[in-house]
Protein backbone atom coordinates (compact mmCIF):
# COMPACT_ATOMS: atom_id res chain seq x y z
CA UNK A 1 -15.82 33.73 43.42
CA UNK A 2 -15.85 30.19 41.43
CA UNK A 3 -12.19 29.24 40.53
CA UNK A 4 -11.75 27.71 36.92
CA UNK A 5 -9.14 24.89 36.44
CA UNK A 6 -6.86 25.65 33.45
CA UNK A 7 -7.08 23.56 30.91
CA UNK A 8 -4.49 21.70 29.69
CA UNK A 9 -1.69 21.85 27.01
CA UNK A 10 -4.09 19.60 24.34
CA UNK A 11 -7.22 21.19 25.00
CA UNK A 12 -6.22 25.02 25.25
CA UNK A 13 -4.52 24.14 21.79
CA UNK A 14 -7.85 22.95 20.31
CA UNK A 15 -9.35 26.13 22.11
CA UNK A 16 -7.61 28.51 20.35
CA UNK A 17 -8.08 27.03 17.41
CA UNK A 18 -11.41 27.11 16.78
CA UNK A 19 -11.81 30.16 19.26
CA UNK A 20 -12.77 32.98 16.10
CA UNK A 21 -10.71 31.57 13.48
CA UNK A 22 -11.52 32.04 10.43
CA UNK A 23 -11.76 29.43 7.68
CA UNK A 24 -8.82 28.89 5.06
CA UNK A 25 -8.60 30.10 1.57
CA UNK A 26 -6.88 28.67 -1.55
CA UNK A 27 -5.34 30.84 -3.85
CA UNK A 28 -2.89 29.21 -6.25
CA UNK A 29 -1.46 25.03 -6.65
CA UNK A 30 2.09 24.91 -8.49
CA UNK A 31 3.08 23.15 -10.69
CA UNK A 32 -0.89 22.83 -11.68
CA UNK A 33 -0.79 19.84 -13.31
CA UNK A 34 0.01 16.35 -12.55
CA UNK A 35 -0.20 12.58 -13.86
CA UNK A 36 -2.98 10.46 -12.40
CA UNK A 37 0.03 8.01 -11.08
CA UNK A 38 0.53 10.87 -8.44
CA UNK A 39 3.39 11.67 -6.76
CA UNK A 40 3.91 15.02 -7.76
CA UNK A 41 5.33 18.07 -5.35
CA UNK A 42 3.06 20.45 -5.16
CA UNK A 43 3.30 24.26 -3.10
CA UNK A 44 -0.44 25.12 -2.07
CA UNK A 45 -0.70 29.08 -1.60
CA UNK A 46 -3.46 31.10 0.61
CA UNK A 47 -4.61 32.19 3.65
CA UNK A 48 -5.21 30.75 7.50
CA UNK A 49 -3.58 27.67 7.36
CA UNK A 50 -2.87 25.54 10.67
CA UNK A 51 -0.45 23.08 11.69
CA UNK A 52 -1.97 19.57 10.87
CA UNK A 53 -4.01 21.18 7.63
CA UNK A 54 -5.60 18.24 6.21
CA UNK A 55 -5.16 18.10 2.17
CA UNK A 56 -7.11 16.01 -0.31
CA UNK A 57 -7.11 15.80 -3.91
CA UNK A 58 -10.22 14.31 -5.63
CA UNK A 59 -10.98 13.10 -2.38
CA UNK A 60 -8.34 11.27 -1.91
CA UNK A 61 -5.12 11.75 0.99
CA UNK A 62 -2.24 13.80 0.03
CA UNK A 63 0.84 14.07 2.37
CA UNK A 64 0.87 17.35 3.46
CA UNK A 65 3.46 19.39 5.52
CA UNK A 66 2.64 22.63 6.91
CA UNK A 67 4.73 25.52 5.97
CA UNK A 68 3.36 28.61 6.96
CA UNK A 69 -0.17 29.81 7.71
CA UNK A 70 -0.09 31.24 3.68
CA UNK A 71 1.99 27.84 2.51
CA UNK A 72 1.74 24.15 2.67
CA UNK A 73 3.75 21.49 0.90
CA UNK A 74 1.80 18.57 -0.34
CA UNK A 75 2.83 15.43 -2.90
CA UNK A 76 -0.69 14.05 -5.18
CA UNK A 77 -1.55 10.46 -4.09
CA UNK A 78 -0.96 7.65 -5.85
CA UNK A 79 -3.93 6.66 -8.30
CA UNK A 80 -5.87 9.49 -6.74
CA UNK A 81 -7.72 10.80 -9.39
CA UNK A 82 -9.37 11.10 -12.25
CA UNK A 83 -8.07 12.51 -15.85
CA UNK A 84 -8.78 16.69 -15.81
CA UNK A 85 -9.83 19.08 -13.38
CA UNK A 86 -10.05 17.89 -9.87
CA UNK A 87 -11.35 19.30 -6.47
CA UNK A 88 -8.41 20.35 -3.76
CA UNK A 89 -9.52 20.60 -0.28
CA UNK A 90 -7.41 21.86 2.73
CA UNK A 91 -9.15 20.91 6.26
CA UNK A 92 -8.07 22.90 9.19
CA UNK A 93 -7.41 20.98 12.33
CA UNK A 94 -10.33 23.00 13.84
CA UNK A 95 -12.87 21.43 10.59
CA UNK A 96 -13.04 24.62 8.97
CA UNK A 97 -12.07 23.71 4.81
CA UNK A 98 -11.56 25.55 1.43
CA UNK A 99 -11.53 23.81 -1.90
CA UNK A 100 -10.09 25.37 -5.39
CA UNK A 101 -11.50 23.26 -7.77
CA UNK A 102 -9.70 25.28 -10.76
CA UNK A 103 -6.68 25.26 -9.56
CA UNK A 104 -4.98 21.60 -10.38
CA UNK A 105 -5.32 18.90 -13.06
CA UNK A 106 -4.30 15.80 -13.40
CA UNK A 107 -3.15 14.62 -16.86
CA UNK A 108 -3.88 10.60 -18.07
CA UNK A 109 -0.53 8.36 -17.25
CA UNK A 110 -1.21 7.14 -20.71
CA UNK A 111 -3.46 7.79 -24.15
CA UNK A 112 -6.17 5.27 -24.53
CA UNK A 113 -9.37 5.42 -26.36
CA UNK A 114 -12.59 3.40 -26.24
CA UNK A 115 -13.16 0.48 -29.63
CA UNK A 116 -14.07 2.23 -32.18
CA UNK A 117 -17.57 2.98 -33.29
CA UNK A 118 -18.54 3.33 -37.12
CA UNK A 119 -21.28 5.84 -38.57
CA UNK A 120 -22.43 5.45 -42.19
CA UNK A 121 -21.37 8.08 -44.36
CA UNK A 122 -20.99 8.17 -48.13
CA UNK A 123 -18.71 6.55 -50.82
CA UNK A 124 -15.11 7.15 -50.18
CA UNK A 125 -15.22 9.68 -47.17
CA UNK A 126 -11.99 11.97 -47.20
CA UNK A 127 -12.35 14.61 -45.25
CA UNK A 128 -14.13 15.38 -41.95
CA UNK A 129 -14.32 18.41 -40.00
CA UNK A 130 -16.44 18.73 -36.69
CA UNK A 131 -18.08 22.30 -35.31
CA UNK A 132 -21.77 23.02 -34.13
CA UNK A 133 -23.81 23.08 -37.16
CA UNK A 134 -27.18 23.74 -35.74
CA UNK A 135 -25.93 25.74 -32.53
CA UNK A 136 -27.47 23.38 -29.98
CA UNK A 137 -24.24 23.01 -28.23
CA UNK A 138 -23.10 19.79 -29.62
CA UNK A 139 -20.23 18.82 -32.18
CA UNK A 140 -21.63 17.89 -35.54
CA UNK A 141 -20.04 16.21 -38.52
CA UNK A 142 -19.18 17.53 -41.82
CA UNK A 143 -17.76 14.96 -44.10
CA UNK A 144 -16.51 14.58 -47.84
CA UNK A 145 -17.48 11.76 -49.37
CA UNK A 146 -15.48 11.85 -52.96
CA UNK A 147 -17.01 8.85 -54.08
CA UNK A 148 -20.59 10.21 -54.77
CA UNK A 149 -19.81 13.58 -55.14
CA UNK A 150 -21.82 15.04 -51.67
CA UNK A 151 -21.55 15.93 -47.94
CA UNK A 152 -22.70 13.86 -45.27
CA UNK A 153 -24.22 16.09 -41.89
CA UNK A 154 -24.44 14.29 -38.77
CA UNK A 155 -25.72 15.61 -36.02
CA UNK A 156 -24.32 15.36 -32.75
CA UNK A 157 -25.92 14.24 -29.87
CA UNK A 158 -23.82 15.17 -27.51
CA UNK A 159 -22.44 11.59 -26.02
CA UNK A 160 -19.95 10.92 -29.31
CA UNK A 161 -23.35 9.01 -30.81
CA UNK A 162 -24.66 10.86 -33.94
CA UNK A 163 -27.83 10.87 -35.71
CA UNK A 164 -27.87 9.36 -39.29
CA UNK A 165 -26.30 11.28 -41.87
CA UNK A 166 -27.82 14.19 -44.68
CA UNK A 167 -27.07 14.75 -47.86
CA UNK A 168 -25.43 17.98 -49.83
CA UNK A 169 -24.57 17.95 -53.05
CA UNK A 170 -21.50 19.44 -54.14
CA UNK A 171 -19.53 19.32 -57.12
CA UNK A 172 -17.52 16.55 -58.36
CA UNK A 173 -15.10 14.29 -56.02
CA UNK A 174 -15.11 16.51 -53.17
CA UNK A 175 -11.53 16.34 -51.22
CA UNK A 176 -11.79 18.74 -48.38
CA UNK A 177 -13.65 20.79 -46.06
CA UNK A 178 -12.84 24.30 -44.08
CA UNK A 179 -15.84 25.64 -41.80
CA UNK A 180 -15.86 29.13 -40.87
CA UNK A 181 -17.98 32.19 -41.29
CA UNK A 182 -17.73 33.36 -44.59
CA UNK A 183 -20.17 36.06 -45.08
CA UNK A 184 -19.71 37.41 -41.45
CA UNK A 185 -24.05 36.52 -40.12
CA UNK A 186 -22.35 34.07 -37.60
CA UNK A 187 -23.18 31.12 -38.93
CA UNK A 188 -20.97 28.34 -40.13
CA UNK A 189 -20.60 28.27 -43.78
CA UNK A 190 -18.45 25.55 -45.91
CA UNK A 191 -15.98 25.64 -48.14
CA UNK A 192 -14.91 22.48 -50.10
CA UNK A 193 -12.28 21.49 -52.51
CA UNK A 194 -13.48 19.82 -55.50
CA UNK A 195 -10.70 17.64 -56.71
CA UNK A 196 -12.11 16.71 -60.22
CA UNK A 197 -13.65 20.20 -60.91
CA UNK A 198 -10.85 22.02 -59.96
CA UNK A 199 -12.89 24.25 -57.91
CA UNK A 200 -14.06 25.14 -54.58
CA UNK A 201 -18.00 25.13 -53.41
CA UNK A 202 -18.96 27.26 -51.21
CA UNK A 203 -21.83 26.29 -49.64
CA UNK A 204 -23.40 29.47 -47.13
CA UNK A 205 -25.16 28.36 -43.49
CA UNK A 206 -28.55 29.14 -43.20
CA UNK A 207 -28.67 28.39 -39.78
CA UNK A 208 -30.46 24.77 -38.50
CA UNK A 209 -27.96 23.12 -39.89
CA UNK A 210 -29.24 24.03 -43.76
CA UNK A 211 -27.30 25.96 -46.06
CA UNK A 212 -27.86 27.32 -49.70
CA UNK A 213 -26.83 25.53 -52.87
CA UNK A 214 -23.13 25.68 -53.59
CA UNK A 215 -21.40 28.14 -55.82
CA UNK A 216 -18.35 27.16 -57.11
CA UNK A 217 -14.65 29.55 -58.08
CA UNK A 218 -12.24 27.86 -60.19
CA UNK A 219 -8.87 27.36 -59.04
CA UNK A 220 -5.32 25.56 -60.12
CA UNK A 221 -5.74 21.60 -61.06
CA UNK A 222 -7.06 18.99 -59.09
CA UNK A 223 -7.28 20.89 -55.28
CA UNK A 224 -6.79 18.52 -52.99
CA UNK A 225 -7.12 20.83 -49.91
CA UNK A 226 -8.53 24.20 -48.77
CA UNK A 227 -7.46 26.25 -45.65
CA UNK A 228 -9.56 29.08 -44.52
CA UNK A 229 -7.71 32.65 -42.47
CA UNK A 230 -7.69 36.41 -43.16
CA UNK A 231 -4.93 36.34 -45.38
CA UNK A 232 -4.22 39.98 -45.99
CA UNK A 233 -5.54 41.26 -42.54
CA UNK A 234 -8.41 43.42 -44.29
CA UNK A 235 -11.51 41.83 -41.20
CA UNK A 236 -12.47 39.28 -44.24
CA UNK A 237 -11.51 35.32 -44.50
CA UNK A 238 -9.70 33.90 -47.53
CA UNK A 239 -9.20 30.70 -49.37
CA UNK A 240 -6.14 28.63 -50.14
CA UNK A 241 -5.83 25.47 -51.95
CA UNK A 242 -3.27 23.15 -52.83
CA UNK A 243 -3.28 21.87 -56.28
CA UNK A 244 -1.95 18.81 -56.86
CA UNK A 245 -1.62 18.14 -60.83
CA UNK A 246 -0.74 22.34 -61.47
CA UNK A 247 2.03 22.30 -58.55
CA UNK A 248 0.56 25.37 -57.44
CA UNK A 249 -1.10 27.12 -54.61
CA UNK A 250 -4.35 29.22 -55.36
CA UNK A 251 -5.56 32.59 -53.49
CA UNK A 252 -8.78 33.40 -53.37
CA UNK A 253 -9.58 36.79 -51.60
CA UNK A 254 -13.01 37.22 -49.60
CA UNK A 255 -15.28 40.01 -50.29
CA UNK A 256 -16.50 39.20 -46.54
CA UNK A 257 -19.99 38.60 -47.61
CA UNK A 258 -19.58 34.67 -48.83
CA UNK A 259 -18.18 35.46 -52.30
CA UNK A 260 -14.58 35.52 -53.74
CA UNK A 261 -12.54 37.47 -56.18
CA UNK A 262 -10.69 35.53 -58.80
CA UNK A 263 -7.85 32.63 -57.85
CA UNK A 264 -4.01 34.49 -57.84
CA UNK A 265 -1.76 31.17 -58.49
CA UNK A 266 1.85 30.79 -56.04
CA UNK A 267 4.02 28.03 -57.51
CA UNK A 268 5.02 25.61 -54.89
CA UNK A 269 6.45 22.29 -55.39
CA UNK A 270 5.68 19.11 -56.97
CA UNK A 271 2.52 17.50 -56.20
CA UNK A 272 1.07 19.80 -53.31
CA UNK A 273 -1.20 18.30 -51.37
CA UNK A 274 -2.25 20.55 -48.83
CA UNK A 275 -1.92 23.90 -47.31
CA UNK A 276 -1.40 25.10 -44.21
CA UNK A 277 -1.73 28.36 -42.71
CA UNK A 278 -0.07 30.34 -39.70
CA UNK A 279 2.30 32.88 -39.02
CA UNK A 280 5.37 31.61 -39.32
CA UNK A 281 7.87 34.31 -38.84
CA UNK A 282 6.33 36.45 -36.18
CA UNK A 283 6.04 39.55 -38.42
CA UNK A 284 2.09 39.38 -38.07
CA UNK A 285 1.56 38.35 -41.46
CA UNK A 286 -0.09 34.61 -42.18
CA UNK A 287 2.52 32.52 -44.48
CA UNK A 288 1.71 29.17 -46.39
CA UNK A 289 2.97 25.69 -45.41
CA UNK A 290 2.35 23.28 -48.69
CA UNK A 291 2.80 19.75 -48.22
CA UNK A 292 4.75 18.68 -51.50
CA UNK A 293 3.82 15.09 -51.60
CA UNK A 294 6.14 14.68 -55.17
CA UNK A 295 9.29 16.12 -53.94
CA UNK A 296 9.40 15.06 -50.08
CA UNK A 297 9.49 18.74 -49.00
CA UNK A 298 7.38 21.42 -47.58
CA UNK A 299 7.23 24.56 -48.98
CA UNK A 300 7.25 27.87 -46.96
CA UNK A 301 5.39 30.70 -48.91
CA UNK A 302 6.12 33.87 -46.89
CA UNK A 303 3.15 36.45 -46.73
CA UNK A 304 3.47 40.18 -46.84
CA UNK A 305 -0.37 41.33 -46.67
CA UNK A 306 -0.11 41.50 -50.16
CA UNK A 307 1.13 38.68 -51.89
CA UNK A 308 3.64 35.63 -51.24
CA UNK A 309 6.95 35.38 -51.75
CA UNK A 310 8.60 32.42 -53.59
CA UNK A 311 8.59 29.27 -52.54
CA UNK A 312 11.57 28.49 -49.91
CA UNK A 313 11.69 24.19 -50.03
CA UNK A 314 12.47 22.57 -46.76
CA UNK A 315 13.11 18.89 -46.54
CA UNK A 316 10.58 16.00 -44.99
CA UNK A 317 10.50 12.33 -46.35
CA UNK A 318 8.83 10.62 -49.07
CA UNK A 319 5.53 11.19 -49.97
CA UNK A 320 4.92 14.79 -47.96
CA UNK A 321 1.55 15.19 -48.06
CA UNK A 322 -0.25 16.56 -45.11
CA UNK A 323 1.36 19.40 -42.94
CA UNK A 324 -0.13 20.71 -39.41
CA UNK A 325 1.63 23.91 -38.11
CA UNK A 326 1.11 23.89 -33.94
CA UNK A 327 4.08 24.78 -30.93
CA UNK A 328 5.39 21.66 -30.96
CA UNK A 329 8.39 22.57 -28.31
CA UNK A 330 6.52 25.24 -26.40
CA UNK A 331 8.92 28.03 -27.58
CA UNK A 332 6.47 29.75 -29.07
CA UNK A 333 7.96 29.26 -32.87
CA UNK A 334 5.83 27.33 -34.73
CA UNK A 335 6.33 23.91 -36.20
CA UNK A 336 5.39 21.07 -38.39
CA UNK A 337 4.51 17.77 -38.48
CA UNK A 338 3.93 15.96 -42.05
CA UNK A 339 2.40 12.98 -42.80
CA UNK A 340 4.89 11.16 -45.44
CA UNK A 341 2.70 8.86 -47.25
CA UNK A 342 5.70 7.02 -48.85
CA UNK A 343 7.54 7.24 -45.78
CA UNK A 344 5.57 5.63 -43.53
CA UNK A 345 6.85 8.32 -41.14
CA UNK A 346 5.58 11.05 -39.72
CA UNK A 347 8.49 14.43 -40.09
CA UNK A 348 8.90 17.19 -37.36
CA UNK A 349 10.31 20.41 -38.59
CA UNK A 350 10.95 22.47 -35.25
CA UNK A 351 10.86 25.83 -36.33
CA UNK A 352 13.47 28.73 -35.74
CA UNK A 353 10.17 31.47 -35.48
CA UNK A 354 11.84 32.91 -38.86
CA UNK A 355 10.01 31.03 -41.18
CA UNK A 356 12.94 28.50 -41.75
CA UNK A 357 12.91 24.81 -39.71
CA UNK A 358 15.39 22.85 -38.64
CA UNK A 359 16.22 19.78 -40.72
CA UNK A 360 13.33 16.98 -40.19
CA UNK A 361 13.18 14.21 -36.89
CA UNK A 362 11.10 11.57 -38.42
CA UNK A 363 9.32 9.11 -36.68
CA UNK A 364 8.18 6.25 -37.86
CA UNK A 365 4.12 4.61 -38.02
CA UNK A 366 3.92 1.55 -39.70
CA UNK A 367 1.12 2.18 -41.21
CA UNK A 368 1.42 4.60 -44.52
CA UNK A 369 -0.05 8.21 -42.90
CA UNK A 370 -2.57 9.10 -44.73
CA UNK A 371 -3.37 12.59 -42.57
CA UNK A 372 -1.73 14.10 -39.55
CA UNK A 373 -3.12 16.17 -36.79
CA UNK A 374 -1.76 17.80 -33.62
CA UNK A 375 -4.12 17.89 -30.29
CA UNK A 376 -3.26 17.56 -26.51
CA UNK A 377 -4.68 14.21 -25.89
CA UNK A 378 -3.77 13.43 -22.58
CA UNK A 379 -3.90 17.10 -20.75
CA UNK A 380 -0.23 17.09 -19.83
CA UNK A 381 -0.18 20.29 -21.86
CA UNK A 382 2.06 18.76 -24.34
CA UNK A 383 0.71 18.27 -28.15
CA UNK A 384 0.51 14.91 -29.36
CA UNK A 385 -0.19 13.36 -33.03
CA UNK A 386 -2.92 11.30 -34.46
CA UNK A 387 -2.36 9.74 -37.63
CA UNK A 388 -4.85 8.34 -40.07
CA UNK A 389 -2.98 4.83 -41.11
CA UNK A 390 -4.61 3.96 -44.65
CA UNK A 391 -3.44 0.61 -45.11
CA UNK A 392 -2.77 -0.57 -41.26
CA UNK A 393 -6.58 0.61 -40.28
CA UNK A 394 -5.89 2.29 -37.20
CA UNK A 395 -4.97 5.97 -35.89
CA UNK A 396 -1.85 6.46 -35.00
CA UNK A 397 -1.16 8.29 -31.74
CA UNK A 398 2.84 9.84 -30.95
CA UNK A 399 2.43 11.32 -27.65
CA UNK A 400 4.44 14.48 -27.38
CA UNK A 401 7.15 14.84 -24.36
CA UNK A 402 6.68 19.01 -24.69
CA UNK A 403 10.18 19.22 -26.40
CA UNK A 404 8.98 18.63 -29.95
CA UNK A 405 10.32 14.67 -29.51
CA UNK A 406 7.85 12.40 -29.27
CA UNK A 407 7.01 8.70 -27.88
CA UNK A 408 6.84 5.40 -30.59
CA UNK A 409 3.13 5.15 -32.19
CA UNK A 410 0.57 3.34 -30.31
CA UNK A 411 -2.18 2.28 -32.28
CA UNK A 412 -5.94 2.01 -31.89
CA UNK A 413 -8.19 0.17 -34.82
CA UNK A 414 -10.77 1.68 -36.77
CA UNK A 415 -12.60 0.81 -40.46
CA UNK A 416 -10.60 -0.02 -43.76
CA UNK A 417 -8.41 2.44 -45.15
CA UNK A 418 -8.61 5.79 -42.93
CA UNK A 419 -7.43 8.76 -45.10
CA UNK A 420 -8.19 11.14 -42.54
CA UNK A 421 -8.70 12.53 -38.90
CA UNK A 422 -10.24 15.15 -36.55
CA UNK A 423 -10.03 16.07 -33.00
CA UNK A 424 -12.53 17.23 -30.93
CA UNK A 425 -14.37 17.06 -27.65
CA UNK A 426 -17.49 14.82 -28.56
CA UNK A 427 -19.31 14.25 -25.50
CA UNK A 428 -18.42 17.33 -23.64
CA UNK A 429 -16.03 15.28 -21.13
CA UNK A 430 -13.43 17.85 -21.44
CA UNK A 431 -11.31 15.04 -23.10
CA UNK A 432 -10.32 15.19 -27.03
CA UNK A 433 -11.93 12.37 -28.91
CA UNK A 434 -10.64 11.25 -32.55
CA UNK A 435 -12.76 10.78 -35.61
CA UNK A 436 -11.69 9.04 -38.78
CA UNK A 437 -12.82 8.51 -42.13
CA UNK A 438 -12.94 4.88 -43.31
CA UNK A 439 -12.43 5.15 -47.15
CA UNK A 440 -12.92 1.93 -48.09
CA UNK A 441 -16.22 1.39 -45.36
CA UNK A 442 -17.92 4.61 -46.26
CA UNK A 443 -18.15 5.07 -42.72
CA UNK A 444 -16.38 7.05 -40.00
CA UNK A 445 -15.02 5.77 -36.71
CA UNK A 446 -15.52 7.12 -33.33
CA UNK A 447 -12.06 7.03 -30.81
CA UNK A 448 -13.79 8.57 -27.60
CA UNK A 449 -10.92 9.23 -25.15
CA UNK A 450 -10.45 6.84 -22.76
CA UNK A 451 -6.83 8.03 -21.21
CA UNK A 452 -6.00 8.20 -17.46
């Protein structure tokens, strides 16, 4: 009988190995995110890991330590990667790999966005609001333009670019714009605060990206915003709008089929200039937030289902004007961040999840904030804010350190005069882009984000 040497130490190691075994699987990546500059821990959980597993993320090296055949340790690479999801491989010794693609992000280092580009609108644009008009996938533009009294459509075409704009009439010195589906035949209708006529349009989607002439509901004096939600829970939207020269908040209850009963008034304070709407208290009821821009306060209207309570006035800075509500902290009680025009500030209010807010952190933006939004601009999962700087043309940008404080403005230029901003993904990168409207150009500008 033929007599076999034994192999040695090296090779029976490498024999086993690949003798049967099966490949690896990943299962879970904690923490799951981390900054392009790398250098972040991670633990990698699954299945049929070796000594000498291999890791890579986006390609690129990690330093790995083996753990356990269900753990490895592993710290991202410097400059690795790119800005969102990325691809996390784990090579066996023996070549056998898995990859979990889903399971880690990288966020940007830092917020940057591309120059601006500029798309002709009408006179005076105020307002701009972005959804899929026409339902071919792509974000299209809806924007105010109080000048000449109409709507400007632009259709997306998917890469941030947009096709010249269409006309709507409205009614006279249109403010504002809230999309949603008013009549409940899932398709996006418009409703738009008509500063001068003291009403709002409502202008129904006929699908294509048309919609039927605009009938109009009066409410309190000179709106200059309108917020769309299901305001007494019955299945159908609503309508709020702040009213700037009556100092009041109007109510306008949907019939769910695109029509409204008649404006209930709620007195805020002086000078609202928009409204705002969220749960505030955690009672399951949506409240008002009412950006008082002539008493340097917000004011909390409490819903019940019903009706609103009075007014409850909570300090901000000079010139209060726009509020967004979003979880500014990540303790799941809601704040606010106003834009105070006089201020040239923008004011957090962290809230207590009872409907009151701790006194205001203001920060300031050189530029007098016209508008203020809240968006996640750099994946980190912490919200940032854009501002629209009217008289510094630029948009403002405090990114958010995920305990409602927030880093000094950077600034990014755009046309003359921005009054104010949206945020949305433009050219389906994943990435939230910025668009501004350039009062004094009649045109809007284009941030697409850049960050990494």
């Amino acid at each position: 009988m033929a007599r076999h040497r034994p192999l040695s130490d090296g090779l029976l190691a490498l024999a086993l190995l690949g003798c049967g075994s099966a490949p690896p699987s990943l299962t879970s990546i904690a923490p799951a995110r981390g900054s392009t500059a790398g250098g972040t821990p991670v633990v990698i959980g699954g299945s049929g890991f070796q000594p000498g597993a291999a890791v890579r993320f986006d390609g690129h090296d990690a330093a790995a330590t083996f753990v356990s055949s269900t753990e490895l340790h592993a710290v991202t690479p410097a400059d690795g990667g790119a800005f969102g999801r990325v691809a996390v491989t784990v090579t066996n010794p023996d070549g056998k790999a898995a990859s979990g693609g889903a399971l880690f992000s990288y966020f940007a280092k830092r917020i940057d966005f591309a120059p601006a580009t500029s798309v002709t609108v009408g006179k005076w644009p105020n307002s701009v609001a972005p959804v899929d008009f026409d339902g071919d996938g792509r974000i299209d533009l809806a924007v105010a333009d109080t000048g000449d009294g109409k709507l400007s459509l632009l259709r997306g075409r998917g890469d941030a670019t947009f096709e010249p704009a269409g006309e709507l009439p409205t009614a006279v010195e249109p403010e504002a714009i809230a999309i949603a589906d008013l009549d409940g035949d899932g398709r996006i209708d418009l409703a738009v605060a008509d500063y001068a006529a003291s009403s709002v349009s409502i202008l129904l989607g006929l699908g294509g990206g048309k919609f039927a002439p605009a009938v109009n509901y009066p409410v309190g004096t000179n709106p200059y915003s309108v917020a769309v939600a299901d305001l007494d829970r019955d299945g159908k939207l609503d309508l709020a709008t702040a009213n700037y020269s009556s100092n009041d908040v109007s109510v306008l209850r949907g019939r769910g089929d695109g029509t409204f009963a008649p404006a209930v008034n709620y007195a805020a304070g002086a000078n609202p200039y928009s409204a705002a709407i969220a749960d505030l208290d955690g009672d399951g009821k949506p409240d008002l937030a009412v950006g008082d821009s002539g008493s340097a306060s917000v004011s909390i209207l409490l819903g019940n289902g019903a009706a609103f309570n009075a007014p409850a006035s909570f300090p901000a800075a000079a010139g209060a004007n726009v509020v967004a509500i979003a979880d500014l902290d990540g303790d799941r009680a809601l704040d606010l961040a106003v834009a105070d025009l006089d201020a040239h500030s923008v004011s957090v209010l962290r809230g207590k999840g009872d409907g009151t807010f701790h006194p205001p952190a203001n920060y300031d933006t050189v530029g007098t904030p016209e508008f203020v939004l809240a968006a996640d601009f750099d994946g980190d999962g912490a919200l940032d804010l854009a501002v629209a700087e009217y008289d510094g043309a630029a948009a403002g940008v405090l990114r958010g350190n995920g305990d409602g404080t927030f880093r000094p403005v950077a600034h990014f230029a755009v046309g003359n005069y921005p009054s104010c901003a949206a945020a949305a993904d433009l050219d389906g990168d994943g990435r939230i882009d910025l668009v501004l409207g350039d009062f004094a150009d009649g045109t809007v500008s284009i941030l697409v984000n850049a960050s990494r």
